[in-house]
N, C-alpha and C. Protein backbone atom coordinates (compact mmCIF):
# COMPACT_ATOMS: atom_id res chain seq x y z
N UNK A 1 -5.01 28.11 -3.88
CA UNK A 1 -4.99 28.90 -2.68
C UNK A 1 -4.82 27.98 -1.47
N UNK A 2 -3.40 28.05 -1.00
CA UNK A 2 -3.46 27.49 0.57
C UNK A 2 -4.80 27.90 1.16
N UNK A 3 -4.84 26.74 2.48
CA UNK A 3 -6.10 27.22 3.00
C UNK A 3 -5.42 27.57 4.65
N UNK A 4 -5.92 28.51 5.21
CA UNK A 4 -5.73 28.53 6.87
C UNK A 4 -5.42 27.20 7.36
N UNK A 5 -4.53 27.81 8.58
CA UNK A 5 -4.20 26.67 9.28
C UNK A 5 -5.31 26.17 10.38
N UNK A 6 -6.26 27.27 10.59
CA UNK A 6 -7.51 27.18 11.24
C UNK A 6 -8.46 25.75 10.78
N UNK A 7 -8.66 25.98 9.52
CA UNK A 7 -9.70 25.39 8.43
C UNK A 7 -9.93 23.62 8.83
N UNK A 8 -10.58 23.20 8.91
CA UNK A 8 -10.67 21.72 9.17
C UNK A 8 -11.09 21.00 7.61
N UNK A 9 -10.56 20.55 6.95
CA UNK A 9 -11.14 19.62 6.11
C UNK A 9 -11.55 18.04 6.08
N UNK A 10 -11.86 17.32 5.44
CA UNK A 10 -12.87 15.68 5.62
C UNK A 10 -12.91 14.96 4.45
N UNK A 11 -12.18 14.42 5.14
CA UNK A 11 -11.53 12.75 3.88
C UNK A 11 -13.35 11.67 3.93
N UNK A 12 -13.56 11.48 3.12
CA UNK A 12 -14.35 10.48 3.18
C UNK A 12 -14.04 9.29 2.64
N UNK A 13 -14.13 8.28 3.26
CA UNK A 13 -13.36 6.60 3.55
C UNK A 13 -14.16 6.19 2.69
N UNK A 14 -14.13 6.13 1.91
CA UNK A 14 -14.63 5.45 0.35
C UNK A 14 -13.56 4.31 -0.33
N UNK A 15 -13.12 3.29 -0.86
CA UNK A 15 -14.01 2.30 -0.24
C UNK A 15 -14.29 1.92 1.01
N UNK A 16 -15.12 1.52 1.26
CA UNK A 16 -15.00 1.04 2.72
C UNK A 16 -13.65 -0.32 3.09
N UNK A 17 -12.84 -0.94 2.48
CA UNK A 17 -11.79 -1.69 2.65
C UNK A 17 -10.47 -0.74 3.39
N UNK A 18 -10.81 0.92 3.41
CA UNK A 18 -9.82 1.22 3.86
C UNK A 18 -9.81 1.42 5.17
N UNK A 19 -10.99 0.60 5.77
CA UNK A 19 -11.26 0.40 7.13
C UNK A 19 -10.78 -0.89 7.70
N UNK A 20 -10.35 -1.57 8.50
CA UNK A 20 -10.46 -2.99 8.95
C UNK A 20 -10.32 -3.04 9.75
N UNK A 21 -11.48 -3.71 10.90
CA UNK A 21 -11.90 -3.81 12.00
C UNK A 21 -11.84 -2.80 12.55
N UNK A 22 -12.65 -1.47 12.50
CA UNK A 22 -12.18 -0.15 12.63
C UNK A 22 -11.38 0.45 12.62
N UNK A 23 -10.01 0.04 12.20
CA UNK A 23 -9.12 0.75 12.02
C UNK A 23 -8.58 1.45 10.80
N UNK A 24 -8.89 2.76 10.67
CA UNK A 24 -8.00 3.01 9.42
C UNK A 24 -6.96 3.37 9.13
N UNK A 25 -6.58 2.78 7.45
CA UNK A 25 -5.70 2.26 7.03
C UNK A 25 -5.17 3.15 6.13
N UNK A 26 -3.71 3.25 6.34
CA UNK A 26 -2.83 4.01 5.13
C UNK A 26 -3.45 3.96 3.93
N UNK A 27 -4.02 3.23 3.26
CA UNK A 27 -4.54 3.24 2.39
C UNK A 27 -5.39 4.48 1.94
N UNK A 28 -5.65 4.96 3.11
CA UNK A 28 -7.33 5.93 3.12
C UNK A 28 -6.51 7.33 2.30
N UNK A 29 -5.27 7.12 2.63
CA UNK A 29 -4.69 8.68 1.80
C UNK A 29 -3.87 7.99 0.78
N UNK A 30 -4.01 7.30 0.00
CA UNK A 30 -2.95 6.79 -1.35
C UNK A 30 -3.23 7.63 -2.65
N UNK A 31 -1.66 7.88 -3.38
CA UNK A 31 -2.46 8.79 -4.55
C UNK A 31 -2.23 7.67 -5.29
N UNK A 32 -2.79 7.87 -6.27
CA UNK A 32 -3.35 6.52 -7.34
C UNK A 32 -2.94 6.80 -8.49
N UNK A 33 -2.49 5.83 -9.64
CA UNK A 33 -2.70 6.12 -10.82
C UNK A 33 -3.50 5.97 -11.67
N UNK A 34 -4.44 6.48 -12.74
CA UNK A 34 -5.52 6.61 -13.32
C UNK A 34 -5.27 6.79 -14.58
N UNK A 35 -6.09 6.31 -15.28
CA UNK A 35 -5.78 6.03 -16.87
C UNK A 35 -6.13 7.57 -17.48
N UNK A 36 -6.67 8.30 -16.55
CA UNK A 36 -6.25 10.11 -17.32
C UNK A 36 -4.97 10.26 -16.66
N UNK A 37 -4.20 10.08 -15.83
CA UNK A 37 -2.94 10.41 -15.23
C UNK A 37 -2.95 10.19 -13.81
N UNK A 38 -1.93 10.43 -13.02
CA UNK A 38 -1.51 10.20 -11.87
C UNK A 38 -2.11 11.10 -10.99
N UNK A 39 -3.00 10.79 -9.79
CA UNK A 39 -3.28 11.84 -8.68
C UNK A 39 -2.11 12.97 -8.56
N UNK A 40 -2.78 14.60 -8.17
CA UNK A 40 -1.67 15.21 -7.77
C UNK A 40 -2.57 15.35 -6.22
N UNK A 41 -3.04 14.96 -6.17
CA UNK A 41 -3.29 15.69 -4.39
C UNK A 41 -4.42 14.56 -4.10
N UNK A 42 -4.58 14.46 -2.63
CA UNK A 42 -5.36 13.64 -1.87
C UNK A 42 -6.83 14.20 -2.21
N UNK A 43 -7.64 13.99 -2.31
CA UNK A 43 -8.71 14.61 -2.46
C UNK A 43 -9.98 14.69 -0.91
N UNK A 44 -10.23 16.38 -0.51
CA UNK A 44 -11.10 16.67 0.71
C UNK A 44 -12.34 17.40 0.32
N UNK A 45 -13.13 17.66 1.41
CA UNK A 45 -13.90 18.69 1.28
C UNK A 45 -13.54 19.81 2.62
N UNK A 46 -13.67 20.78 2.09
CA UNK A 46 -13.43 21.76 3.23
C UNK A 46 -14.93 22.32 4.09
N UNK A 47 -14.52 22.03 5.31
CA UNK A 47 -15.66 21.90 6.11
C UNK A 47 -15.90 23.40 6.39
N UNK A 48 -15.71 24.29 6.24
CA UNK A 48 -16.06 25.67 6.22
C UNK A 48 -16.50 26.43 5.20
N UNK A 49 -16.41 25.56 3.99
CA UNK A 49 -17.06 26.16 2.59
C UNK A 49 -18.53 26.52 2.64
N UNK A 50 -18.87 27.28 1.98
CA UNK A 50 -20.46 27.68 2.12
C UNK A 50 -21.14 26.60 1.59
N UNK A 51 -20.43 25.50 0.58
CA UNK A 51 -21.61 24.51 -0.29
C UNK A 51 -20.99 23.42 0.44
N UNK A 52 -20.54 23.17 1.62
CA UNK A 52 -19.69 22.07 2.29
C UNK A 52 -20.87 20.78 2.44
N UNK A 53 -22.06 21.37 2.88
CA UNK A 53 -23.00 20.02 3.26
C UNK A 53 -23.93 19.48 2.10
N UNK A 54 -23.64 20.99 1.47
CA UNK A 54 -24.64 20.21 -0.19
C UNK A 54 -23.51 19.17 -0.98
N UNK A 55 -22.24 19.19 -0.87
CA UNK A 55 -21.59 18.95 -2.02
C UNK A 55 -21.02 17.32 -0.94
N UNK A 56 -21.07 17.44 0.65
CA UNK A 56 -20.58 15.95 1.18
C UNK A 56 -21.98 15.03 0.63
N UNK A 57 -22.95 15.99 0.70
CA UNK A 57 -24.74 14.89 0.65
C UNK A 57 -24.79 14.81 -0.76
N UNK A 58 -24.33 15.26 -1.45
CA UNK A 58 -24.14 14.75 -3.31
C UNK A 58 -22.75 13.68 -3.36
N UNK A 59 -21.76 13.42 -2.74
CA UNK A 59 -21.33 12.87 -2.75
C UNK A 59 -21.33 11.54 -2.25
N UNK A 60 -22.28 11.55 -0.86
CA UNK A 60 -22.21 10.74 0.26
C UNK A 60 -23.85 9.49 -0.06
N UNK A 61 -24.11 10.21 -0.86
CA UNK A 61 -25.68 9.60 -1.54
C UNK A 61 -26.78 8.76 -0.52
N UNK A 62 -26.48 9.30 0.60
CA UNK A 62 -27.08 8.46 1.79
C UNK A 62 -26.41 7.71 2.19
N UNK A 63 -25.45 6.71 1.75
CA UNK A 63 -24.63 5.73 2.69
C UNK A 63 -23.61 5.93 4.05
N UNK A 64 -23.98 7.18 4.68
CA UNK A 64 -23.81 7.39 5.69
C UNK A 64 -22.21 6.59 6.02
N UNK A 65 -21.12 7.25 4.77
CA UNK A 65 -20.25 6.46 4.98
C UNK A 65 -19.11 7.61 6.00
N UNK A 66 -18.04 6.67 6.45
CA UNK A 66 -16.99 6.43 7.53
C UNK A 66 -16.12 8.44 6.58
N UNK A 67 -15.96 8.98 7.54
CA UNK A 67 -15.08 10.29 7.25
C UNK A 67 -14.17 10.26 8.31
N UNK A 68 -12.92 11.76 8.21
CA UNK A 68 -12.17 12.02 9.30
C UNK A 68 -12.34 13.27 8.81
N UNK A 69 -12.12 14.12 10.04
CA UNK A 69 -11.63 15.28 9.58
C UNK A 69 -10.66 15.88 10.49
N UNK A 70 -9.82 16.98 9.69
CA UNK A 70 -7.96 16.57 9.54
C UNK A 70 -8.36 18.36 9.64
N UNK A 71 -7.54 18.78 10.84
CA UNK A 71 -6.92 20.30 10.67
C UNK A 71 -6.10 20.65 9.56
N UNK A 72 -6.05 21.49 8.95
CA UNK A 72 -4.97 21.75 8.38
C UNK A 72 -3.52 22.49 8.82
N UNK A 73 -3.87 22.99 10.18
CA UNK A 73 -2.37 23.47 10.88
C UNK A 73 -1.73 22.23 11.00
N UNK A 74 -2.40 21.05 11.46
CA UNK A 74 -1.53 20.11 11.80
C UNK A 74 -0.85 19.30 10.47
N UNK A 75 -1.85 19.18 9.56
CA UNK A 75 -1.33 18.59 8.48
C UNK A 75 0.08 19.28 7.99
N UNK A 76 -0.48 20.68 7.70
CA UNK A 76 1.01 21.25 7.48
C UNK A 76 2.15 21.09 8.24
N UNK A 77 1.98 21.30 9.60
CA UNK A 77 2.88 21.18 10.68
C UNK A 77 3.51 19.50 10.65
N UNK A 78 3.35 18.74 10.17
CA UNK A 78 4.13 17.30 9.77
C UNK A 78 5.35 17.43 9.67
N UNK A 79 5.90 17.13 10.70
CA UNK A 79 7.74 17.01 9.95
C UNK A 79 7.99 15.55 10.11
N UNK A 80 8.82 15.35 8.98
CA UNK A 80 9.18 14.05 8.00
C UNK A 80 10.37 14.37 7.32
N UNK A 81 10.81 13.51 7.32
CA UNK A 81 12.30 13.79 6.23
C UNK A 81 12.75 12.27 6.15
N UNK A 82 12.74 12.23 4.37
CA UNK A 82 13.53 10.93 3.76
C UNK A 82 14.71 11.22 3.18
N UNK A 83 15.50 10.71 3.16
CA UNK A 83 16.49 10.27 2.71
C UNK A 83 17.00 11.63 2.91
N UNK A 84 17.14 12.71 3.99
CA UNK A 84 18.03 13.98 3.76
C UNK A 84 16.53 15.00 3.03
N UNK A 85 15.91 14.27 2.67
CA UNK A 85 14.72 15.55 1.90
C UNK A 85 13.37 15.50 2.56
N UNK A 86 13.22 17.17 3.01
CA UNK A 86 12.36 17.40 3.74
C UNK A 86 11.21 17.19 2.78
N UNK A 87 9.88 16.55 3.38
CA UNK A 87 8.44 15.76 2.60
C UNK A 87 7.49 17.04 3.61
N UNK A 88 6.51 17.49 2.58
CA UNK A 88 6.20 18.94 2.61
C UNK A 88 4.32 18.99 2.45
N UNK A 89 3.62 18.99 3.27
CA UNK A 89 2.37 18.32 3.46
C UNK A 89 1.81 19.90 3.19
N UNK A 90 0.84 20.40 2.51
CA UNK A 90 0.13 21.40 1.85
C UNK A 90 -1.25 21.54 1.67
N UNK A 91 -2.15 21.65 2.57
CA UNK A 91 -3.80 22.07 1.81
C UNK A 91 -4.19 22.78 1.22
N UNK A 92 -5.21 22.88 0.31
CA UNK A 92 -5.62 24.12 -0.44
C UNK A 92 -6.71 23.57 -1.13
N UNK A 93 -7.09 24.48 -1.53
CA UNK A 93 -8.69 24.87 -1.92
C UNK A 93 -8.64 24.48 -3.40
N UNK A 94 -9.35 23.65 -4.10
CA UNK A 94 -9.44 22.69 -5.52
C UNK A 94 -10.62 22.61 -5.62
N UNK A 95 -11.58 23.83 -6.12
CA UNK A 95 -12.93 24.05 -6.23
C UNK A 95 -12.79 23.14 -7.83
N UNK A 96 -14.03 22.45 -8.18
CA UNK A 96 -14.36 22.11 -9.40
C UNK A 96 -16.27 23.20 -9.59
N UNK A 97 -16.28 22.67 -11.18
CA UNK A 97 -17.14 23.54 -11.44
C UNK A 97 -19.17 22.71 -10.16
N UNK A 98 -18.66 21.63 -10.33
CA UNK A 98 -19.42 21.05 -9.75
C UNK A 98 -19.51 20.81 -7.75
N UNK A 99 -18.36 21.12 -7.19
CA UNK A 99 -17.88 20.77 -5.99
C UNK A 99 -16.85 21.94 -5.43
N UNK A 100 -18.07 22.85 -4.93
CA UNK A 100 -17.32 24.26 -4.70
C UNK A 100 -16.72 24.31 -3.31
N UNK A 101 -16.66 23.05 -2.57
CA UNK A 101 -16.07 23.09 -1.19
C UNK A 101 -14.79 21.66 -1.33
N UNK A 102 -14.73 21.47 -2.85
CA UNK A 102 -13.47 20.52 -2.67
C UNK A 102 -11.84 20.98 -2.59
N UNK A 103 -10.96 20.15 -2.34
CA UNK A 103 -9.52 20.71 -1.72
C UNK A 103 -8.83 19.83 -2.10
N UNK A 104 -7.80 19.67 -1.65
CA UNK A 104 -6.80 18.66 -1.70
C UNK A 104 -5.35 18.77 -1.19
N UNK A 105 -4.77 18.02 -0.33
CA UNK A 105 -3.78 17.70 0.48
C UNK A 105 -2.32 17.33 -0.53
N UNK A 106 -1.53 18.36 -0.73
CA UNK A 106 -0.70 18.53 -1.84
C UNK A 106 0.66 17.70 -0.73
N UNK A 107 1.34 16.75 -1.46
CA UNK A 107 2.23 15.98 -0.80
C UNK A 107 3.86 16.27 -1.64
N UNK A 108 4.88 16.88 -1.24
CA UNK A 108 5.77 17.02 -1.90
C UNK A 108 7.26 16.50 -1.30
N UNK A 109 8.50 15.83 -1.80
CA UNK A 109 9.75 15.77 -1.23
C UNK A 109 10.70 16.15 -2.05
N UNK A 110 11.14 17.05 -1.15
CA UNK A 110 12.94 17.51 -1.55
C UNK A 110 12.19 18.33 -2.59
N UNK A 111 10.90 19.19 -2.48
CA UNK A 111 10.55 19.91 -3.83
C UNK A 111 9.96 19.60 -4.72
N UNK A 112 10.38 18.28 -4.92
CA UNK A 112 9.15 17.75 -6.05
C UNK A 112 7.96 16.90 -5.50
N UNK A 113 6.66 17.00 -6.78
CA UNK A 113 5.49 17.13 -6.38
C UNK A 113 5.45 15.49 -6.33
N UNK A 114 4.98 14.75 -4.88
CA UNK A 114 4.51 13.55 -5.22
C UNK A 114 3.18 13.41 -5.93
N UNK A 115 2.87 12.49 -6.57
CA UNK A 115 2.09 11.91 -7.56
C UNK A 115 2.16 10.57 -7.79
N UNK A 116 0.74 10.23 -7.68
CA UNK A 116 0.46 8.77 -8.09
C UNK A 116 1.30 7.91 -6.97
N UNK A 117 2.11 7.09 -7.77
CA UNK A 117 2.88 6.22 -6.69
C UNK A 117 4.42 7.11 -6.06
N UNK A 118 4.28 8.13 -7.19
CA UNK A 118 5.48 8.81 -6.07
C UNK A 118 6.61 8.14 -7.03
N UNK A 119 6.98 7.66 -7.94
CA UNK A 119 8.09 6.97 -8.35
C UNK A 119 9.02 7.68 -9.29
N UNK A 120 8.43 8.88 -10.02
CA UNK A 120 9.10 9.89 -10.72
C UNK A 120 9.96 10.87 -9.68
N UNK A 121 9.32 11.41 -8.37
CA UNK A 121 9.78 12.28 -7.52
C UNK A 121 10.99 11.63 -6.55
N UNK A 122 10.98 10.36 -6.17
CA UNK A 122 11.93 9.16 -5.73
C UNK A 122 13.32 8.82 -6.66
N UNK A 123 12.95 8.42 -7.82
CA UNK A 123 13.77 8.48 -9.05
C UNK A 123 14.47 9.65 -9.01
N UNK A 124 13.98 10.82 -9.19
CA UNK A 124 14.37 11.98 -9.64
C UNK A 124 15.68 12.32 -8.20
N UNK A 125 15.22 11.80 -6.90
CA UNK A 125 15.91 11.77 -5.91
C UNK A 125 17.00 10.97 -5.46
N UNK A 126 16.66 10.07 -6.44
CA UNK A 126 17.90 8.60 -6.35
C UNK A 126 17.23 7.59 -5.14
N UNK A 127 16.19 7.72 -4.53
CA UNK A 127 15.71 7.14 -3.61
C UNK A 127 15.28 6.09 -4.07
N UNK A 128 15.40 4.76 -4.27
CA UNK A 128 15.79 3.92 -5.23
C UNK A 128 14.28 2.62 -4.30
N UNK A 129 14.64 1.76 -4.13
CA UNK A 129 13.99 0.46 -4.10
C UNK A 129 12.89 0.59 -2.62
N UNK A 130 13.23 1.00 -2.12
CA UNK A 130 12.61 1.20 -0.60
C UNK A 130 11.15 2.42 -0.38
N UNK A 131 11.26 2.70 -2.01
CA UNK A 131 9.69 3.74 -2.11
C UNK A 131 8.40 3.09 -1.48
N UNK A 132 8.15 2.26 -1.35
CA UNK A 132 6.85 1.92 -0.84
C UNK A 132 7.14 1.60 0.78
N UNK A 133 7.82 1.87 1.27
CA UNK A 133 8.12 2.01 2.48
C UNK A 133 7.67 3.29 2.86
N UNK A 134 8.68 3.97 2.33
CA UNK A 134 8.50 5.74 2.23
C UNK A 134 7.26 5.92 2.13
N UNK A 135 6.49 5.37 1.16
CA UNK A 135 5.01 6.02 0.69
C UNK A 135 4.12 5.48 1.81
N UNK A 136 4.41 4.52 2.65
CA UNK A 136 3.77 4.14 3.44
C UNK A 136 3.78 5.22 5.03
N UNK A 137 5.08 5.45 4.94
CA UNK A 137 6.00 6.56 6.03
C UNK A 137 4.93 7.40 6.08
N UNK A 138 4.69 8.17 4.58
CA UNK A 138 4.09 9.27 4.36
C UNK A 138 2.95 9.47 4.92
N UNK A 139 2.10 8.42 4.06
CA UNK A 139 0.71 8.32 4.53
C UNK A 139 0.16 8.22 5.99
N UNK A 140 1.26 7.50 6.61
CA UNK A 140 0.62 7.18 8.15
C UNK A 140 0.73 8.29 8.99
N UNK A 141 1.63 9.34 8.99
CA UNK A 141 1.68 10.91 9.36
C UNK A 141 0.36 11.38 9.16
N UNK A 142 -0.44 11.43 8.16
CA UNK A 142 -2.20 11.38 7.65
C UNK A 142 -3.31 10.34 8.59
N UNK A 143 -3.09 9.07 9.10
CA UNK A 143 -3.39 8.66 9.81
C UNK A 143 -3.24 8.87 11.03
N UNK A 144 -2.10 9.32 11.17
CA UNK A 144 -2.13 9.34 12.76
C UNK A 144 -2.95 10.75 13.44
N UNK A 145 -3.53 11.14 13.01
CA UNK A 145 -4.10 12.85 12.21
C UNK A 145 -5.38 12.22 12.31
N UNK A 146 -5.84 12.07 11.49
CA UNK A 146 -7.27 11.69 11.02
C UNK A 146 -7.94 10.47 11.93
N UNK A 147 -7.42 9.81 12.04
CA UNK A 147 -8.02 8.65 13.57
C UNK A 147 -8.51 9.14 14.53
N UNK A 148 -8.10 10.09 15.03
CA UNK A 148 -8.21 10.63 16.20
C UNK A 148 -9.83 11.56 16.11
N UNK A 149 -10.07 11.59 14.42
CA UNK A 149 -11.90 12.89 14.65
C UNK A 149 -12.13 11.11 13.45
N UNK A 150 -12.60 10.48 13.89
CA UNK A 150 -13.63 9.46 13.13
C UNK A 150 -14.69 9.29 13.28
N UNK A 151 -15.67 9.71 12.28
CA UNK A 151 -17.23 9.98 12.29
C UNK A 151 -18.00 9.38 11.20
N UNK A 152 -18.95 9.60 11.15
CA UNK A 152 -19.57 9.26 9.63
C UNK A 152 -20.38 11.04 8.67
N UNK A 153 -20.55 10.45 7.61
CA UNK A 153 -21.00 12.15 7.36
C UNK A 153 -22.46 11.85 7.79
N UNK A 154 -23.32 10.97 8.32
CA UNK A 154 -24.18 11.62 8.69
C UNK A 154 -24.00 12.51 10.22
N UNK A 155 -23.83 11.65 10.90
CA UNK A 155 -23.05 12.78 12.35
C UNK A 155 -22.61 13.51 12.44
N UNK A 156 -21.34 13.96 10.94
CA UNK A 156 -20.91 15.06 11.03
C UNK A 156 -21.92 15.96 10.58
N UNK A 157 -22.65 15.75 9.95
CA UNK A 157 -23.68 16.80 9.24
C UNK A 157 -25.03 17.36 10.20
N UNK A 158 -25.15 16.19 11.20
CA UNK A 158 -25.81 16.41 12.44
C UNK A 158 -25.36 17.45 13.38
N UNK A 159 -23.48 17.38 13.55
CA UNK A 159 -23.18 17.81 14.99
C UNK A 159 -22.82 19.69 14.63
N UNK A 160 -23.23 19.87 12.84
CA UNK A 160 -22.67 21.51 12.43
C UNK A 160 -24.18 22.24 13.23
């Protein structure tokens, strides 16, 4: 389920390396590959969920670590285009049985779904040697977004 363009969701900056010298870093939105398979979506919590502060404080375990939180009108509203193919920024609601306010930031070009490093959806495009450029392109559209509300979850959990 897309979520409203209203809806605010919250990246939490885990490791902390995706910080340096306060600044964060493209890094903070990378999809990864994982020995069960390739990320399909950035992973959030949606700050309007009813279990939003139980499920950041089960996550957040006291370390009062570094968050952003990212509208989702704007996320969607991203225009980008590589190589001729429009790159297609998507939130939505990715409840697990355990984490009933989690989401995730669905990243797609020219139609197909990025994942992981993005190198199947590039390939598939002919977009050849210059992908980590691109993937870098991508991500910083997410930064330039999320910099701008930088908090920690204890403050944010203070200022609801």
């Amino acid at each position: 389920m897309e979520l409203a363009a209203i809806e605010n969701v919250v990246r939490v900056v885990f490791p902390l390396t995706m910080i340096r010298e306060g600044e964060l870093l493209p890094a903070a939105f990378k999809l990864r590959e994982r020995q069960d398979g390739s990320e399909k979506y950035i992973s959030v919590f949606r700050q309007f969920a009813e279990s939003f502060d139980t499920d950041i404080k089960s996550f957040d375990k006291g370390r009062n670590l570094p968050c952003c939180i990212v509208n989702v009108g704007e996320v969607n509203s991203i225009e980008l285009s590589i190589a001729d193919n429009a790159v297609v920024y998507r939130v939505k609601a990715v409840p697990t049985a355990t984490v009933r306010s989690h989401g995730g930031i669905f990243i797609s070009i020219g139609g197909l779904p990025l994942e992981g490093c993005g190198s199947k959806a590039f390939e598939s495009l002919n977009i050849g040697e210059e992908a980590s450029f691109h993937l870098l392109a991508i991500r910083r559209k997410l930064v330039g977004i999320a910099k701008r509300r930088m908090t920690t979850v204890e403050r944010l959990l203070a200022d609801e």
